[in-house]
PDB file of N, CA and C in Angstrom:
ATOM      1  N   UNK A   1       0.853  -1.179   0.000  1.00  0.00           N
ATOM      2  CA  UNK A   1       0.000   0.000   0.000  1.00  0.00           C
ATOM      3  C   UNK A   1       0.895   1.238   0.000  1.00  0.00           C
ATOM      4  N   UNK A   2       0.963   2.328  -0.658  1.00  0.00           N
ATOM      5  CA  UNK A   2       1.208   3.433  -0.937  1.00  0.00           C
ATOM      6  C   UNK A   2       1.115   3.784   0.431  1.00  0.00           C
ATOM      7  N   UNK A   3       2.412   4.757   0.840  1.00  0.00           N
ATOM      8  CA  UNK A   3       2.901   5.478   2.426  1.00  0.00           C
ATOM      9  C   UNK A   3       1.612   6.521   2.501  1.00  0.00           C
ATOM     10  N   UNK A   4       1.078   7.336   0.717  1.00  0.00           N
ATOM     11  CA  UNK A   4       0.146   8.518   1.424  1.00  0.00           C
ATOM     12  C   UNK A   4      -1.162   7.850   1.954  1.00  0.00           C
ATOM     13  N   UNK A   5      -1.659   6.508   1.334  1.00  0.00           N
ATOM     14  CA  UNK A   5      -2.706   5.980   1.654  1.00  0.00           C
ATOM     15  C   UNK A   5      -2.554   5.336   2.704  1.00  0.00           C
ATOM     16  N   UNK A   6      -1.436   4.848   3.505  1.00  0.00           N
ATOM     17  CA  UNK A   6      -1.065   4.237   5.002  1.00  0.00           C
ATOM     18  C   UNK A   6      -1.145   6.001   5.574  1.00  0.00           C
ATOM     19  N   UNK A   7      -0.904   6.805   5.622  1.00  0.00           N
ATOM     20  CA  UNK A   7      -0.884   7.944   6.131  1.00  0.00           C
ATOM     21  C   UNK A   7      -2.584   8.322   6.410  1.00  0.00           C
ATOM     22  N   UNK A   8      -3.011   8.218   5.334  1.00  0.00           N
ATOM     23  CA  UNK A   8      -4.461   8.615   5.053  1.00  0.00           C
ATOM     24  C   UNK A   8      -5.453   8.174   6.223  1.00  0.00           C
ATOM     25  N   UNK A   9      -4.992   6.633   6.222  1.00  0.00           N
ATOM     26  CA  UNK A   9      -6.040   5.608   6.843  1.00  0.00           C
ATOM     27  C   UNK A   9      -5.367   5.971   9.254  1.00  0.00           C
ATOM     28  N   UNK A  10      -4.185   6.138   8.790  1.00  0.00           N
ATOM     29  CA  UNK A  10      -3.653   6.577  10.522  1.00  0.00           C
ATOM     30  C   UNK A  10      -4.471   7.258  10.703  1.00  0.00           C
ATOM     31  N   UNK A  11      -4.536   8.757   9.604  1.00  0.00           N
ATOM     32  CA  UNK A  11      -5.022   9.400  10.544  1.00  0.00           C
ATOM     33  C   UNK A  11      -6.821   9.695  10.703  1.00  0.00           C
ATOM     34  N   UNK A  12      -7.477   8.773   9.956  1.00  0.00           N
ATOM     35  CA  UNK A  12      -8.763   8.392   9.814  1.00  0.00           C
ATOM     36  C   UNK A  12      -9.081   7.849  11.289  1.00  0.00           C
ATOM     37  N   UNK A  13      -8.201   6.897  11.579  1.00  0.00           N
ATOM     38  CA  UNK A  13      -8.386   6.154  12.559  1.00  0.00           C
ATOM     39  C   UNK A  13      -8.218   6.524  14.021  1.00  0.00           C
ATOM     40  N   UNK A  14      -7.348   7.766  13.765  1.00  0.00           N
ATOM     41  CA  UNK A  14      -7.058   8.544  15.421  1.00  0.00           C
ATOM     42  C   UNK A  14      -8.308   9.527  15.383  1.00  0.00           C
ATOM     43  N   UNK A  15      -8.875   9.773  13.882  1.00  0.00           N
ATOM     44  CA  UNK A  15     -10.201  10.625  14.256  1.00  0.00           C
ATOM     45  C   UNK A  15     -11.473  10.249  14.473  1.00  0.00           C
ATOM     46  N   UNK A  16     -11.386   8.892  14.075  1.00  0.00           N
ATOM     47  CA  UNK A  16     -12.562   7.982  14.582  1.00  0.00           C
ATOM     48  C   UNK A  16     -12.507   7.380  16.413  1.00  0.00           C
ATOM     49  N   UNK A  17     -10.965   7.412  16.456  1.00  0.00           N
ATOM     50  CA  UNK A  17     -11.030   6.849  18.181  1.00  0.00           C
ATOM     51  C   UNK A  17     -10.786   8.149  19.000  1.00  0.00           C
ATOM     52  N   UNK A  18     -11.017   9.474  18.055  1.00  0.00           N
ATOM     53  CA  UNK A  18     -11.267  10.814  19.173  1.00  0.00           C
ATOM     54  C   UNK A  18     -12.557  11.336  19.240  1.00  0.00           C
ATOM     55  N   UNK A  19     -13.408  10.803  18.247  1.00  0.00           N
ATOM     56  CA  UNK A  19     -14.887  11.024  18.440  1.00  0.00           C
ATOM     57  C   UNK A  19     -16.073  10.693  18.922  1.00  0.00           C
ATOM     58  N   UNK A  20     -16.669  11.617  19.364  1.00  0.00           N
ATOM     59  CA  UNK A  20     -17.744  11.257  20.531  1.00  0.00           C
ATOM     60  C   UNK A  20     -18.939  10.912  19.806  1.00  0.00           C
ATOM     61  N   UNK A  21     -19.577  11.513  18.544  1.00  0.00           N
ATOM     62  CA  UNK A  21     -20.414  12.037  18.001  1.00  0.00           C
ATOM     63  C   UNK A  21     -20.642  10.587  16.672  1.00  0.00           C
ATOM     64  N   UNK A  22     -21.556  10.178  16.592  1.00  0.00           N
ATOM     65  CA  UNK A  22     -22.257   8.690  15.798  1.00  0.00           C
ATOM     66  C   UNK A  22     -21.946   8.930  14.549  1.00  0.00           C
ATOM     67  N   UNK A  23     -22.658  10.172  14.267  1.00  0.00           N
ATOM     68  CA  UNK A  23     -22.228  10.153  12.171  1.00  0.00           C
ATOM     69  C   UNK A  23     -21.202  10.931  12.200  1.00  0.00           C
ATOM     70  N   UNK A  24     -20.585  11.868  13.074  1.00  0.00           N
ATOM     71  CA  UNK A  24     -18.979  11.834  12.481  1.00  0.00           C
ATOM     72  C   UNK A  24     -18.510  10.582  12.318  1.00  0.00           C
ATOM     73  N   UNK A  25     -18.262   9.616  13.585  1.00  0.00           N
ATOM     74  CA  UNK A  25     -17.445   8.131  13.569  1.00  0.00           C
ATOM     75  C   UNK A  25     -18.305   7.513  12.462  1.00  0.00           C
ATOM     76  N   UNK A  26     -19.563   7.525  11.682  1.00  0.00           N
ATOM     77  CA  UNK A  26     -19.971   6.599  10.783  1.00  0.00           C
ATOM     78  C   UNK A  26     -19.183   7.403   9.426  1.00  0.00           C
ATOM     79  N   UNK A  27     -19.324   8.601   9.171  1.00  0.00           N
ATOM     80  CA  UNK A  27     -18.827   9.241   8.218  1.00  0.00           C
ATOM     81  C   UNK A  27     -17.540   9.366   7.956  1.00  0.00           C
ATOM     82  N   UNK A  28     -16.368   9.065   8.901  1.00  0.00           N
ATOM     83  CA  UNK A  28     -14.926   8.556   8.718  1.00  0.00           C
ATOM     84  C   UNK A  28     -14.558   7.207   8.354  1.00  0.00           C
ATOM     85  N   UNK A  29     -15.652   6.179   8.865  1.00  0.00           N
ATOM     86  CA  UNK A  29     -15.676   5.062   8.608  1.00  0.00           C
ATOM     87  C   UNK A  29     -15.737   4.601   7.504  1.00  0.00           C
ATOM     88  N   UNK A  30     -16.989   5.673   6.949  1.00  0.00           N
ATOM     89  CA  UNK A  30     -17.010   5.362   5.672  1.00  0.00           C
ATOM     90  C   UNK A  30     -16.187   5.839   4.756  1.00  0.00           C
ATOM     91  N   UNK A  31     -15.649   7.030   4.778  1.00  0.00           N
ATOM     92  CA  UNK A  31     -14.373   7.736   3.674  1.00  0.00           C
ATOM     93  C   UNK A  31     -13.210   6.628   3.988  1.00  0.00           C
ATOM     94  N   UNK A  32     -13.191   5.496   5.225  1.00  0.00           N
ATOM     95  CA  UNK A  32     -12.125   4.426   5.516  1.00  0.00           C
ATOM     96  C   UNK A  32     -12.164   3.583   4.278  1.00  0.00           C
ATOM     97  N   UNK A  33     -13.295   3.108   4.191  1.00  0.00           N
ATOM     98  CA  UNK A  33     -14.032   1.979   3.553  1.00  0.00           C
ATOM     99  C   UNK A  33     -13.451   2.598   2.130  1.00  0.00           C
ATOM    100  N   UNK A  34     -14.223   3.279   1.483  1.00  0.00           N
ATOM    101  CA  UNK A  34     -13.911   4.242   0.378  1.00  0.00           C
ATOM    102  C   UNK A  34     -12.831   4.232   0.276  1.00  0.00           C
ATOM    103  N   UNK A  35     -11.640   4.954   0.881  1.00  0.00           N
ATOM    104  CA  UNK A  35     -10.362   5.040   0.197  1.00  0.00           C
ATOM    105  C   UNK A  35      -9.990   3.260  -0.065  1.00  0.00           C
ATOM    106  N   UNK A  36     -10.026   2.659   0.855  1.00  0.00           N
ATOM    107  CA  UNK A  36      -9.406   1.316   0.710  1.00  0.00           C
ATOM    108  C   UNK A  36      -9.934   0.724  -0.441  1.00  0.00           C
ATOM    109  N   UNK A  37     -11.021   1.211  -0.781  1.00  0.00           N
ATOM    110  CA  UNK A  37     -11.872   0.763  -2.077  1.00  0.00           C
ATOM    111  C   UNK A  37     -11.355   0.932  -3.670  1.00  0.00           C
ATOM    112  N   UNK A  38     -10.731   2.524  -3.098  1.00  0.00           N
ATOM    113  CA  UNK A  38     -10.142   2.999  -4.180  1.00  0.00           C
ATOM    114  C   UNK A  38      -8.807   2.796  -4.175  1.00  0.00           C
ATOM    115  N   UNK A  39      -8.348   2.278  -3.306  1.00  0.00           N
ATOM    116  CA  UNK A  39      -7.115   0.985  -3.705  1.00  0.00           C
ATOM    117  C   UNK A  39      -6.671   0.155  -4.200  1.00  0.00           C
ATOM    118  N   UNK A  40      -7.955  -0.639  -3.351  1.00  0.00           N
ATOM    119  CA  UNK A  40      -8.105  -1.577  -4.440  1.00  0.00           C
ATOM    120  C   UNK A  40      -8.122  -1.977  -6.215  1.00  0.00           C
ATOM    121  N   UNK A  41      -8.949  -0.934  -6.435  1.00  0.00           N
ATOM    122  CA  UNK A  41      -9.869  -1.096  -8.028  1.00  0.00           C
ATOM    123  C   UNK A  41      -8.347  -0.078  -8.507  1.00  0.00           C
ATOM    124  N   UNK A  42      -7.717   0.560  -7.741  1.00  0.00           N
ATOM    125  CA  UNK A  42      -6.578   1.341  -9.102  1.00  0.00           C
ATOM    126  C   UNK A  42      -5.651   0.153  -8.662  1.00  0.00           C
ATOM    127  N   UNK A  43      -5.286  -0.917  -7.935  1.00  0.00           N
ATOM    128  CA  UNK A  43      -4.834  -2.380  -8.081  1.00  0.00           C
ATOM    129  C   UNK A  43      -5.097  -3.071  -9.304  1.00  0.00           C
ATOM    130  N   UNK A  44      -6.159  -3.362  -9.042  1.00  0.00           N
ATOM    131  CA  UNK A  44      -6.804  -4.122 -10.279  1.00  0.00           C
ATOM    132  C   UNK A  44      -6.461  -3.204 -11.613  1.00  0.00           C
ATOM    133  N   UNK A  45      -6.646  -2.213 -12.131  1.00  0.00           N
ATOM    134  CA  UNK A  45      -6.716  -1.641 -13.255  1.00  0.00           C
ATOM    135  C   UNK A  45      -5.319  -1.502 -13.798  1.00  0.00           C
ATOM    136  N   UNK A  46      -4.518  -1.045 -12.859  1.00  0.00           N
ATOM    137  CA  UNK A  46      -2.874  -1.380 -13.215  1.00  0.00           C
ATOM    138  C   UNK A  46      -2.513  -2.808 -13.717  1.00  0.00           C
ATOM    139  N   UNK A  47      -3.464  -3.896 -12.945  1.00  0.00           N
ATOM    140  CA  UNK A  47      -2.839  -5.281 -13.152  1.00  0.00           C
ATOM    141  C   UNK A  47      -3.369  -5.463 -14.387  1.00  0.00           C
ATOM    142  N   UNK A  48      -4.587  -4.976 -14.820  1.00  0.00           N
ATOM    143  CA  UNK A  48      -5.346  -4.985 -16.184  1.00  0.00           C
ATOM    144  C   UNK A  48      -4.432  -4.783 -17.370  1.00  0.00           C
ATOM    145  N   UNK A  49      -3.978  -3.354 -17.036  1.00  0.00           N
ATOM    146  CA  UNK A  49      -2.960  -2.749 -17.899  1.00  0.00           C
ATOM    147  C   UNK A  49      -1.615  -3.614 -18.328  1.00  0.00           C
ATOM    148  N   UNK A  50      -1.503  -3.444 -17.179  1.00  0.00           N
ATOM    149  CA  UNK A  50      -0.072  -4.930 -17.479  1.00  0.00           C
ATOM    150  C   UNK A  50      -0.284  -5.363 -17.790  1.00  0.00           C
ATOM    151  N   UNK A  51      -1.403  -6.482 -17.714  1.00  0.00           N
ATOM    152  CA  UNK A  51      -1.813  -7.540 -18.768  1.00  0.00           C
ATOM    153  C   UNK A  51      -1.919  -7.230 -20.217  1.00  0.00           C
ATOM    154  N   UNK A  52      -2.899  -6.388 -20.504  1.00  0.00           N
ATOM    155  CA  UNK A  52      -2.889  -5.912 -21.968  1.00  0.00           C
ATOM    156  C   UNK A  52      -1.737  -5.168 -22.257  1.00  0.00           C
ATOM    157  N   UNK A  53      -1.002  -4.464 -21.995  1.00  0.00           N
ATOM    158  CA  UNK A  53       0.333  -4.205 -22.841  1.00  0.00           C
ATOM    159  C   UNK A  53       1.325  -5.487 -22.984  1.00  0.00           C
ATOM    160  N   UNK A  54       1.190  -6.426 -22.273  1.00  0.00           N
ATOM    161  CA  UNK A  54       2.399  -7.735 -22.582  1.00  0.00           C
ATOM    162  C   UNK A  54       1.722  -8.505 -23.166  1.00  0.00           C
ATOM    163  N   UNK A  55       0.188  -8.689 -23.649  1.00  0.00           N
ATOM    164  CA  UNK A  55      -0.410  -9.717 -24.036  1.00  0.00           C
ATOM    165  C   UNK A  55      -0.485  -9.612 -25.871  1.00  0.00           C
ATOM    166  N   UNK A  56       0.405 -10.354 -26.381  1.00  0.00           N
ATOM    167  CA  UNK A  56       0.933 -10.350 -27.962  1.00  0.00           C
ATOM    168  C   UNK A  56      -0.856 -10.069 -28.548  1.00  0.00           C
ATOM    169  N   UNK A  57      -1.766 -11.226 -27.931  1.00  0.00           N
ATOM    170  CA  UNK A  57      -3.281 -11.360 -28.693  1.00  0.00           C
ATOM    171  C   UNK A  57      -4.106 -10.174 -28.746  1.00  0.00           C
ATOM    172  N   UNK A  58      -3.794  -8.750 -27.379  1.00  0.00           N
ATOM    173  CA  UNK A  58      -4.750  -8.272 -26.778  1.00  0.00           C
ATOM    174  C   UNK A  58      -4.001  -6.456 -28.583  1.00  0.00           C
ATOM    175  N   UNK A  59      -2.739  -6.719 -28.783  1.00  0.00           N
ATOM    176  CA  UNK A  59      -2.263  -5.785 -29.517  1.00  0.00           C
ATOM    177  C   UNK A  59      -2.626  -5.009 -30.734  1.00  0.00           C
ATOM    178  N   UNK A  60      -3.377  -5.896 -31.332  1.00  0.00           N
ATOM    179  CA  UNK A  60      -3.928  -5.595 -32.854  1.00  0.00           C
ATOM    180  C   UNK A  60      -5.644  -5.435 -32.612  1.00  0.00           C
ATOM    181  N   UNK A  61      -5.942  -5.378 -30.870  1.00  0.00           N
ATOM    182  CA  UNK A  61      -7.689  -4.786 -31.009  1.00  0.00           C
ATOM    183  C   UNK A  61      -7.487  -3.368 -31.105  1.00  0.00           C
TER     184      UNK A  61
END
């Protein structure tokens, strides 16, 4: 995982265990969820990419 997105998620998490208040802590939770989401899927799309630039069959679509 990328240091800014380990950075991102620290400090998500010290603002979720300093809050008193229900939909702040649901609404950090969820931008948690979300970024990790969007980790994921630019994972996948890079691995996509790689695939189709080395794949001899994928060259001439």
């Amino acid at each position: 995982m990328e240091e800014d997105i380990q950075w991102s998620l620290e400090q998500l998490d010290q603002l979720v265990a300093g809050s008193l208040d229900y939909k702040q802590k649901a609404l950090l939770l969820g931008m948690r969820d979300l970024l990790l989401e969007q980790q994921k899927r630019t994972e996948q799309i890079q691995g996509q990419l790689d695939g189709t630039l080395w794949s001899p069959n994928d060259w001439g679509e």
